[in-house]
N, C-alpha and C. Protein backbone atom coordinates (compact mmCIF):
# COMPACT_ATOMS: atom_id res chain seq x y z
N UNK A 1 112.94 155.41 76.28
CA UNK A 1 113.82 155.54 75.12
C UNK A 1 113.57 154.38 74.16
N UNK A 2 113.17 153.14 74.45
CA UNK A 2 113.45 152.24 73.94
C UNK A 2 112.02 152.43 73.39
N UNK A 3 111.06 152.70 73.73
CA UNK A 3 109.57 152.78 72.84
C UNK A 3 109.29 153.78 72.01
N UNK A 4 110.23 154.80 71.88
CA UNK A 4 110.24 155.88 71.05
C UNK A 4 111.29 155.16 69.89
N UNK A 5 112.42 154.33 69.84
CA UNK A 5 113.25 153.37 69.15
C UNK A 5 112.39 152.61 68.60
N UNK A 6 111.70 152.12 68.70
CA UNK A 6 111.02 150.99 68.18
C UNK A 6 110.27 151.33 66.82
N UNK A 7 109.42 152.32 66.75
CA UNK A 7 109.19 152.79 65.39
C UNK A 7 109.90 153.26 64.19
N UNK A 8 111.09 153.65 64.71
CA UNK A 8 112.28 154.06 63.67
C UNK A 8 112.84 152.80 63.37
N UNK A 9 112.82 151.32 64.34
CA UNK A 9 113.43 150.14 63.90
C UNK A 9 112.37 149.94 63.09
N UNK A 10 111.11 149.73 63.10
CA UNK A 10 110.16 149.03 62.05
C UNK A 10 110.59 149.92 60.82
N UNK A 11 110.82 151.04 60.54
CA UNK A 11 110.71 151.90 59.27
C UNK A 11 112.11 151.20 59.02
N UNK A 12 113.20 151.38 59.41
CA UNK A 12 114.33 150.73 58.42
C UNK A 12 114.11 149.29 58.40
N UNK A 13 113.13 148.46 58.61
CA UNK A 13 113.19 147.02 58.50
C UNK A 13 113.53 146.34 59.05
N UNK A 14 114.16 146.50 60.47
CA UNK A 14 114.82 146.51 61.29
C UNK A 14 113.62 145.46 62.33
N UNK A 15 113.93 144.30 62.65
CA UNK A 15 113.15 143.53 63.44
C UNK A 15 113.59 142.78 64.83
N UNK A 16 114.47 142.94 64.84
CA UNK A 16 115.30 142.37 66.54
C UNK A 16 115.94 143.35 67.03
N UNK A 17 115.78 143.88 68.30
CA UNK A 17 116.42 145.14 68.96
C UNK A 17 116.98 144.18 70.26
N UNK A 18 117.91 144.01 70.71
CA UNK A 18 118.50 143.25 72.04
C UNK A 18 118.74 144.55 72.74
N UNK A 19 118.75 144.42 74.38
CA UNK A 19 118.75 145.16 75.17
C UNK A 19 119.52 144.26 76.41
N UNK A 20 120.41 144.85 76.82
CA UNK A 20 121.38 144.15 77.75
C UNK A 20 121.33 144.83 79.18
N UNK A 21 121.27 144.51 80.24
CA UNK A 21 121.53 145.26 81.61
C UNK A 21 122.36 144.55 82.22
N UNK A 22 123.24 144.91 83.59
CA UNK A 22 124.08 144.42 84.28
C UNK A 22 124.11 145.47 85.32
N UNK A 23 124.70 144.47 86.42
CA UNK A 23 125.25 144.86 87.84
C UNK A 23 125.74 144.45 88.19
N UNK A 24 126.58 144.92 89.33
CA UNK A 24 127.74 144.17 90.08
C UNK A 24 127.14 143.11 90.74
N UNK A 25 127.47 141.82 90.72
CA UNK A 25 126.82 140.81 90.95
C UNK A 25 125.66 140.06 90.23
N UNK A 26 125.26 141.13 89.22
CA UNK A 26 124.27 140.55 88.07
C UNK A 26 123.03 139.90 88.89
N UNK A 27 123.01 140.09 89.96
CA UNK A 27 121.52 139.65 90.89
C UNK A 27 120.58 140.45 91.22
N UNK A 28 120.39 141.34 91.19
CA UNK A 28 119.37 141.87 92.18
C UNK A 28 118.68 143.12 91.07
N UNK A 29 119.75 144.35 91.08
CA UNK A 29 118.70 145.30 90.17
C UNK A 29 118.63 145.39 88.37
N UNK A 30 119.79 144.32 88.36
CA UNK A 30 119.60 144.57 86.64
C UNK A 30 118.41 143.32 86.29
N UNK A 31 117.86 142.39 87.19
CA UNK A 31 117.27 141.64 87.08
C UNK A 31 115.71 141.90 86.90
N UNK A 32 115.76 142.63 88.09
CA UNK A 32 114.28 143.84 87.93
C UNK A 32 114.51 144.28 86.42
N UNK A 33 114.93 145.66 86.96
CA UNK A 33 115.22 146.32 85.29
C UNK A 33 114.48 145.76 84.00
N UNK A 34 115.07 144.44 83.59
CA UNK A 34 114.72 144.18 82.73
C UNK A 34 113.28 143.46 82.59
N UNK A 35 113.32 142.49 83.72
CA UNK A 35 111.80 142.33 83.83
C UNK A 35 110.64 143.26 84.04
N UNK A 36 111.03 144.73 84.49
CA UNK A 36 109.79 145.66 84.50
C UNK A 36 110.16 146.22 82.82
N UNK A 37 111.41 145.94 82.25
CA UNK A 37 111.26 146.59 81.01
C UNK A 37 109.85 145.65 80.17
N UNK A 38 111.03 144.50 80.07
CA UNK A 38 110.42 143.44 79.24
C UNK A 38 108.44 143.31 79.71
N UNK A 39 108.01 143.88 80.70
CA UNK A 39 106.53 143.56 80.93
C UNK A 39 106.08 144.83 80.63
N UNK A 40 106.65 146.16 80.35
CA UNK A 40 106.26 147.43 79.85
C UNK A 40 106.13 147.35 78.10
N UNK A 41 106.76 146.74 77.84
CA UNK A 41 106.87 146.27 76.31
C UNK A 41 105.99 145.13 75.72
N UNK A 42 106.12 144.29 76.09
CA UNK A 42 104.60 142.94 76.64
C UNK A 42 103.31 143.74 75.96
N UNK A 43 103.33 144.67 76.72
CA UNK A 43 102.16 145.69 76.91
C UNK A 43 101.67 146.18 75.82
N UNK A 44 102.65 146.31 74.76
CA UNK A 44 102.56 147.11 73.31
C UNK A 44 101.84 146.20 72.19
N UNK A 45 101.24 146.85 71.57
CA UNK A 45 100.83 145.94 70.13
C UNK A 45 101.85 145.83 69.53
N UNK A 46 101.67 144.47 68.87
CA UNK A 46 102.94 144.20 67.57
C UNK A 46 104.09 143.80 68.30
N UNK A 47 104.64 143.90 69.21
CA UNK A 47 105.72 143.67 70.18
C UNK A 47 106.03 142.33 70.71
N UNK A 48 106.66 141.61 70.14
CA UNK A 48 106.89 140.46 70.75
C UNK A 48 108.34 140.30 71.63
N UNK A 49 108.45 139.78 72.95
CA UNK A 49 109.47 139.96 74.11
C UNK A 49 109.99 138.63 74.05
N UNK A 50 111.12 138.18 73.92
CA UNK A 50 111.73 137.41 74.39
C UNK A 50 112.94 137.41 76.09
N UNK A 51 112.66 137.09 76.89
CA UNK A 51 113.08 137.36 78.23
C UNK A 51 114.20 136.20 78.91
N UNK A 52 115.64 136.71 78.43
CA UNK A 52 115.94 135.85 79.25
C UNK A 52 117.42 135.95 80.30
N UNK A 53 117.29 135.75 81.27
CA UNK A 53 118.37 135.69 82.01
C UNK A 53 119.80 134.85 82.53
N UNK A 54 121.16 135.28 82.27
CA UNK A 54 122.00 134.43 81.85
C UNK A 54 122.47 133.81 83.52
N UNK A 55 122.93 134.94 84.30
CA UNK A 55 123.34 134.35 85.39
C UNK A 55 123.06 133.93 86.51
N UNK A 56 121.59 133.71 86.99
CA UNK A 56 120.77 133.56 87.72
C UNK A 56 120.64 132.27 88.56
């Protein structure tokens, strides 16, 4: 979803997209999650990732 989003953000001018995950306990699968997001995106031209985790 979020790589099909990304071209409709560049056309409105649109340059920072934040993406939030959570779990009960905020340890274990929203932590993945975002790190297999954030390295699927990595992946893209033009795409720059900022990665970071709050409660860890």
């Amino acid at each position: 979803i979020v790589t099909d989003l990304m071209p409709l953000y560049h056309e409105k001018g649109r340059m920072h997209l934040v993406v939030a995950f959570g779990c009960t306990g905020g340890r274990h699968r929203s932590v993945v999650l975002a790190s297999e997001m954030a390295n699927r995106l990595r992946a893209i031209d033009g795409i720059d990732v900022d990665f970071v985790t709050r409660d860890i």
